[in-house]
Protein backbone atom coordinates (compact mmCIF):
# COMPACT_ATOMS: atom_id res chain seq x y z
CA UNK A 1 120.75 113.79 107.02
CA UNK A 2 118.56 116.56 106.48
CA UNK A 3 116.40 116.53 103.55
CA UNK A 4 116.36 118.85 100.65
CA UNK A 5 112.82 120.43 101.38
CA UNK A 6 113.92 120.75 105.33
CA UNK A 7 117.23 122.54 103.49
CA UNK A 8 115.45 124.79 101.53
CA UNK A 9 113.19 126.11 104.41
CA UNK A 10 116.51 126.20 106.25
CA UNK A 11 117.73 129.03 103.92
CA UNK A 12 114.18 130.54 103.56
CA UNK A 13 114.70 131.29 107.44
CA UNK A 14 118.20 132.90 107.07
CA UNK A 15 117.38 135.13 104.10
CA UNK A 16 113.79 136.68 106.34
CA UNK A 17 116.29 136.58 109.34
CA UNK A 18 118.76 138.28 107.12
CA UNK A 19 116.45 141.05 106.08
CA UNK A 20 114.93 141.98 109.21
CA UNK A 21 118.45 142.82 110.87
CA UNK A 22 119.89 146.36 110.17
CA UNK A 23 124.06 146.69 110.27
CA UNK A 24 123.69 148.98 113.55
CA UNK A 25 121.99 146.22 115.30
CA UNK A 26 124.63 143.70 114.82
CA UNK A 27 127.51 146.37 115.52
CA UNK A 28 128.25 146.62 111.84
CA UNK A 29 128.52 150.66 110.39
CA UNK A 30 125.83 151.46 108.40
CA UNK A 31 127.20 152.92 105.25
CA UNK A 32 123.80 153.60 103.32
CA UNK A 33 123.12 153.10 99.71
CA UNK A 34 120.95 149.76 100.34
CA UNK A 35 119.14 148.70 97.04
CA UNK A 36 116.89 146.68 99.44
CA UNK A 37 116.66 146.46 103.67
CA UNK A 38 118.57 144.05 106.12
CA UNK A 39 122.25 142.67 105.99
CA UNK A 40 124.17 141.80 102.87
CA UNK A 41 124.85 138.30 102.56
CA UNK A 42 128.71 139.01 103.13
CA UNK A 43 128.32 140.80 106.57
CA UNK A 44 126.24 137.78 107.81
CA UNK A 45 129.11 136.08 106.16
CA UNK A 46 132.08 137.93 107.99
CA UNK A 47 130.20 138.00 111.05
CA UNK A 48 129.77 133.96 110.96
CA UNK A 49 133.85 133.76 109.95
CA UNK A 50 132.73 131.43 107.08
CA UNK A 51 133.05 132.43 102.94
CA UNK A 52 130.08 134.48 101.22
CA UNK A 53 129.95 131.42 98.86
CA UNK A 54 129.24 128.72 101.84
CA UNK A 55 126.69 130.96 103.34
CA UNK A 56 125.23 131.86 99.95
CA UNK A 57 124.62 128.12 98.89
CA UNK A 58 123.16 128.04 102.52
CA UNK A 59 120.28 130.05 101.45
CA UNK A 60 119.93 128.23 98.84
CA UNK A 61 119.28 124.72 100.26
CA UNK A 62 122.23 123.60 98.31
CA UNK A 63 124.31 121.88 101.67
CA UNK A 64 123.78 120.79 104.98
CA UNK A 65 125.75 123.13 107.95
CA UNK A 66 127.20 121.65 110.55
CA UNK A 67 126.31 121.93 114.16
CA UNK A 68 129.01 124.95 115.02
CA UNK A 69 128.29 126.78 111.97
CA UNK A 70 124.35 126.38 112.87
CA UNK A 71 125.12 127.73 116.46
CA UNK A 72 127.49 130.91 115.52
CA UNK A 73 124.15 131.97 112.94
CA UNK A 74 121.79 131.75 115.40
CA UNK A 75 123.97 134.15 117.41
CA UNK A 76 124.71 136.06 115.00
CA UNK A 77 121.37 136.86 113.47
CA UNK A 78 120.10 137.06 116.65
CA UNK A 79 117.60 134.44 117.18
CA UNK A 80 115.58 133.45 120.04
CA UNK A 81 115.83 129.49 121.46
CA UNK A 82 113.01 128.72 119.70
CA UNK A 83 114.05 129.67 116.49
CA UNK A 84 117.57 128.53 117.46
CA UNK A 85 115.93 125.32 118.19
CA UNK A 86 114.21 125.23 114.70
CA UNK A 87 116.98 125.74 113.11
CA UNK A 88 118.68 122.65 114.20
CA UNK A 89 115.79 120.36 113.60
CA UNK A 90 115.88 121.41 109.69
CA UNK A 91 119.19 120.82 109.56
CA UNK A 92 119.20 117.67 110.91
CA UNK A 93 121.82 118.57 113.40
CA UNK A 94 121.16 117.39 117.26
CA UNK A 95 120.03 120.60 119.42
CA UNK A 96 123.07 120.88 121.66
CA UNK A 97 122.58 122.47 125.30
CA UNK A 98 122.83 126.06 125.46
CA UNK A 99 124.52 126.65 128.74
CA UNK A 100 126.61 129.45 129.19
CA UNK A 101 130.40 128.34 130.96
CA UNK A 102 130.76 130.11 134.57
CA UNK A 103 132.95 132.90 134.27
CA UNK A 104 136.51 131.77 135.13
CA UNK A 105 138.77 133.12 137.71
CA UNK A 106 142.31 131.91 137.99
CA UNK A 107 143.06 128.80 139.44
CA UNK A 108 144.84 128.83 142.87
CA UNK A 109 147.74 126.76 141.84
CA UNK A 110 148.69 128.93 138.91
CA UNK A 111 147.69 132.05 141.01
CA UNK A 112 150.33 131.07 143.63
CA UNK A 113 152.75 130.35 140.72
CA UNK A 114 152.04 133.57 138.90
CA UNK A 115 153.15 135.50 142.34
CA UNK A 116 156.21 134.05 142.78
CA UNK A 117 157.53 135.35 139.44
CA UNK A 118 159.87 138.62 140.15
CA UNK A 119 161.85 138.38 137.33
CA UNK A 120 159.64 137.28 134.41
CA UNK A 121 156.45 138.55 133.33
CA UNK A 122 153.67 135.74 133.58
CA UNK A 123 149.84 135.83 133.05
CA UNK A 124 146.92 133.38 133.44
CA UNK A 125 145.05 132.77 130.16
CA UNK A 126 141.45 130.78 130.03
CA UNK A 127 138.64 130.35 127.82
CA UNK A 128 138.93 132.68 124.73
CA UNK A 129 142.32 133.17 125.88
CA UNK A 130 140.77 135.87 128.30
CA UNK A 131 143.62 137.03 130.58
CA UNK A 132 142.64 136.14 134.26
CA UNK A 133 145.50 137.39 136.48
CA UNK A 134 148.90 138.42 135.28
CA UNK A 135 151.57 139.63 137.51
CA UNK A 136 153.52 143.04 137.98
CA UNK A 137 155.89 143.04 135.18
CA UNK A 138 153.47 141.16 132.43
CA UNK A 139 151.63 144.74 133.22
CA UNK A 140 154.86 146.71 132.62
CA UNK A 141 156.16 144.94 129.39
CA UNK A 142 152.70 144.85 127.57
CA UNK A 143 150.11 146.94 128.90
CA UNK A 144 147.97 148.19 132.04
CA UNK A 145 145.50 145.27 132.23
CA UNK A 146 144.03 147.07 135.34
CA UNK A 147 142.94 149.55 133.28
CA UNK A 148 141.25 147.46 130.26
CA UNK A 149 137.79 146.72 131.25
CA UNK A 150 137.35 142.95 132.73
CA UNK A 151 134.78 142.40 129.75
CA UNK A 152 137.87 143.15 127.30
CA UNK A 153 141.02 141.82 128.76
CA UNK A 154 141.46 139.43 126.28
CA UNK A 155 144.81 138.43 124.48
CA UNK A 156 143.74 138.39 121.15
CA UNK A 157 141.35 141.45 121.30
CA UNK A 158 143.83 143.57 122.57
CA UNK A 159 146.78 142.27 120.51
CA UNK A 160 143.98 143.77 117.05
CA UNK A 161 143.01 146.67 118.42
CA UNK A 162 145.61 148.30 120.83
CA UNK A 163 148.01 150.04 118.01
CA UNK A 164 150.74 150.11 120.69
CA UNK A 165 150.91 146.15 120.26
CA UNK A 166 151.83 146.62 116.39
CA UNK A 167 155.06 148.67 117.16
CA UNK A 168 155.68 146.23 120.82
CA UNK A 169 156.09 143.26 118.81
CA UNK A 170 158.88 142.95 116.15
CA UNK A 171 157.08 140.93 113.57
CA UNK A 172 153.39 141.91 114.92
CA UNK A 173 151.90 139.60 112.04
CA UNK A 174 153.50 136.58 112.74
CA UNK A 175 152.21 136.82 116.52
CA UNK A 176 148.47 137.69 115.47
CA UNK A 177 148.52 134.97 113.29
CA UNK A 178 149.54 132.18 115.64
CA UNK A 179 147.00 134.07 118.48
CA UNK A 180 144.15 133.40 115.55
CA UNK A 181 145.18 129.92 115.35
CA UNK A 182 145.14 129.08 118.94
CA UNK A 183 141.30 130.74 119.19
CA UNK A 184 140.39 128.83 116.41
CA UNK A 185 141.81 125.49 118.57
CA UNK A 186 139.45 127.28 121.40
CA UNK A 187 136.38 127.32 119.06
CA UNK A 188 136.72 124.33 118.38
CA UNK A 189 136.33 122.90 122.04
CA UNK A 190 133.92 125.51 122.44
CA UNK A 191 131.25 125.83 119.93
CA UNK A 192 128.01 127.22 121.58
CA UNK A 193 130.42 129.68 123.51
CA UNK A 194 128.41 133.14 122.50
CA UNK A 195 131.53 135.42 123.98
CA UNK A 196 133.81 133.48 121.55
CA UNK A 197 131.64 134.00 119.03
CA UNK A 198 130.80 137.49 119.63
CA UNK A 199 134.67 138.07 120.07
CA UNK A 200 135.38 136.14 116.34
CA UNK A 201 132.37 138.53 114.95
CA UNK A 202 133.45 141.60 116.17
CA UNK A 203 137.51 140.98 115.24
CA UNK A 204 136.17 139.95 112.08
CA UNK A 205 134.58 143.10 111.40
CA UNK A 206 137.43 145.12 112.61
CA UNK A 207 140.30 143.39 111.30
CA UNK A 208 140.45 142.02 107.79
CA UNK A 209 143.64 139.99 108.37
CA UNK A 210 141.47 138.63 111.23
CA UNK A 211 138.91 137.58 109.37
CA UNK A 212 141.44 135.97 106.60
CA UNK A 213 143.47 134.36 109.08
CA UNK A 214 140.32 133.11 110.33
CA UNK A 215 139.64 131.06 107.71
CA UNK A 216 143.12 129.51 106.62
CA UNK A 217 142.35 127.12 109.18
CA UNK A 218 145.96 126.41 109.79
CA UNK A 219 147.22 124.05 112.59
CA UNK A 220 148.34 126.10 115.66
CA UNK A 221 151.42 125.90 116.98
CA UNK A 222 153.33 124.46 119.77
CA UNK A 223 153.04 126.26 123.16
CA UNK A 224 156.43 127.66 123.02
CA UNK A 225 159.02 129.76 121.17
CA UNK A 226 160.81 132.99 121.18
CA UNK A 227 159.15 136.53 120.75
CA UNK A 228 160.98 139.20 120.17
CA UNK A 229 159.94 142.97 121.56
CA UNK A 230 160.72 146.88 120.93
CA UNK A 231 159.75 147.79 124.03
CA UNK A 232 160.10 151.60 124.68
CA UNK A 233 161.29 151.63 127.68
CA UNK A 234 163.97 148.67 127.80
CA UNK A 235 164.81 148.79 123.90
CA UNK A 236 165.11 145.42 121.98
CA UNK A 237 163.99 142.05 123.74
CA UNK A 238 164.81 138.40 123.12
CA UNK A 239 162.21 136.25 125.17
CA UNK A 240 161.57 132.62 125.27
CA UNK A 241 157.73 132.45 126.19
CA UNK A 242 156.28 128.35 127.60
CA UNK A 243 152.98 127.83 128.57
CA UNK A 244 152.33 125.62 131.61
CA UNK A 245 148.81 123.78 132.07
CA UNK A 246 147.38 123.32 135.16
CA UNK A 247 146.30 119.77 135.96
CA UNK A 248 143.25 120.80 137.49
CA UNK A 249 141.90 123.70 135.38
CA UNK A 250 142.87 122.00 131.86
CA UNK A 251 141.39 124.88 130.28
CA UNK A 252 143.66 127.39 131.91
CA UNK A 253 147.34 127.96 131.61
CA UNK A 254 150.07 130.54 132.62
CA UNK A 255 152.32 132.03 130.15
CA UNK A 256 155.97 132.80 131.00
CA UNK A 257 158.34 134.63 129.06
CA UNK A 258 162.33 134.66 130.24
CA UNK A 259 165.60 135.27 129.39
CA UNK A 260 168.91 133.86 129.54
CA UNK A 261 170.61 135.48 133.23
CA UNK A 262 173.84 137.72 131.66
CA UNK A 263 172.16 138.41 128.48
CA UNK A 264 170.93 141.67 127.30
CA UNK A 265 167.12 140.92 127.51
CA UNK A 266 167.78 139.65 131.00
CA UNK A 267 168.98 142.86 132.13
CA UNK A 268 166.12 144.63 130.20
CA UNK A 269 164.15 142.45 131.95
CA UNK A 270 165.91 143.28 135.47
CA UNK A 271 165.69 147.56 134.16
CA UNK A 272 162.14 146.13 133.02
CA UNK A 273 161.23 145.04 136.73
CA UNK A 274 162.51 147.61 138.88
CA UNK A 275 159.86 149.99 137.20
CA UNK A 276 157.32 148.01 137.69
CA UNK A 277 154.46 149.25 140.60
CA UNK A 278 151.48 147.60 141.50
CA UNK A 279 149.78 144.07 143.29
CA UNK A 280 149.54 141.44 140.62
CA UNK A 281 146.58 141.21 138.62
């Protein structure tokens, strides 16, 4: 337990840290009108997805972090190891290692899966649920993935900040929500990921339900369900959506959404399919 003089220097280091930054170098706008220089406590706060009143009684030596929430400020004020490091020790937290997971390609077995799907649309979702192949008519029912940077093809990040999502899905919110709660189930086997945490910043900052949903810290749900689409093309669609978990990648999985052969989303589906152009993802 760390000690209240170790606490207090603890937030001593935040509030410098916290002054030094400017809102342009963390990605935030700068809006002017500053009484004094650096970041507000509630953009460190929003940046960190925790409440303005945890982070203020931070700088305050009032309460002892814990590890993840020590990790995601070091990222997000931009500290060095060192400081990172420091930061630990006076919060009597155990330095964890700060290596950085390999980036992930889809696994073989799912790959091989994902290609023999002609009449569903399937992708392969990993760390950060980061979409890592997806197959013809995934492409043509939500987007062109081949044409979202590799650095960006991510589930959630899209599904906040591609408008065309909001009118795709029939109840939009109910979708982000549960996509919030099952990064939040990431996060939490992932602490000292920097992408994740960069990716929670930055949605935070763009998205306000985001950064609500955030912290509800509701349970996620089951992998599976029904989703329900306006697609433009096809009209109305009634999918049921399972995810399937490789054995050996445990922290990939392919998502499959189908329909019921004679129904009418199975024929959008088929209508769906025979527009669809290009190799799998």
């Amino acid at each position: 337990m760390a000690g209240d003089a170790h606490l207090k220097e603890l937030g001593e280091i935040l509030m410098s840290r916290r002054a030094e930054l400017t809102p342009r170098a963390v990605g935030l706008p700068d809006t002017g009108g500053r009484r004094v220089p650096g970041l507000r406590r509630e953009e460190v706060a929003l940046l960190a997805a925790i409440s303005t009143d945890y982070y203020t009684r931070l700088e305050q030596g009032r309460i002892q972090p814990s590890a993840s929430v020590l990790a995601t400020l070091a990222h997000v004020l931009h500290l060095s190891d060192h400081q990172r490091d420091h930061l630990f020790e006076l919060g009597g937290r155990p330095r964890a290692p700060r290596r950085r997971p390999a980036a992930q390609k889809a696994h073989p077995q799912l790959r091989r899966l994902l290609d023999d799907l002609t009449a569903s649309p399937g992708m392969v979702l990993g760390r950060r649920m980061d979409i890592l192949a997806w197959n013809p008519l995934a492409a043509a029912l939500f987007t062109d993935f081949a044409k979202v940077p590799e650095c960006r093809r991510n589930c959630v990040r899209i599904l906040f900040t591609d408008p065309a999502m909001r009118t795709l899905y029939a109840d939009w919110r109910a979708v982000a929500r549960g996509c919030v709660d099952h990064l939040r189930r990431e996060a939490a086997k992932y602490p000292e990921d920097p992408r994740l945490m960069s990716l929670v910043g930055e949605l935070s900052v763009e998205d306000e339900d985001f950064g609500r949903w955030w912290g509800s810290r509701r349970a996620p749900s089951r992998g599976q369900g029904v989703k329900r689409f306006h697609h433009p093309l096809v009209g109305d669609l009634v999918l049921d959506w399972d995810t399937l978990v490789c054995g050996s990648g445990p922290d990939q999985e392919l998502v499959v959404w189908t329909a019921e052969p004679g129904t009418p989303s199975y024929n959008g589906l088929c209508a769906l399919a025979s527009r669809a152009t290009g190799p799998p993802g």
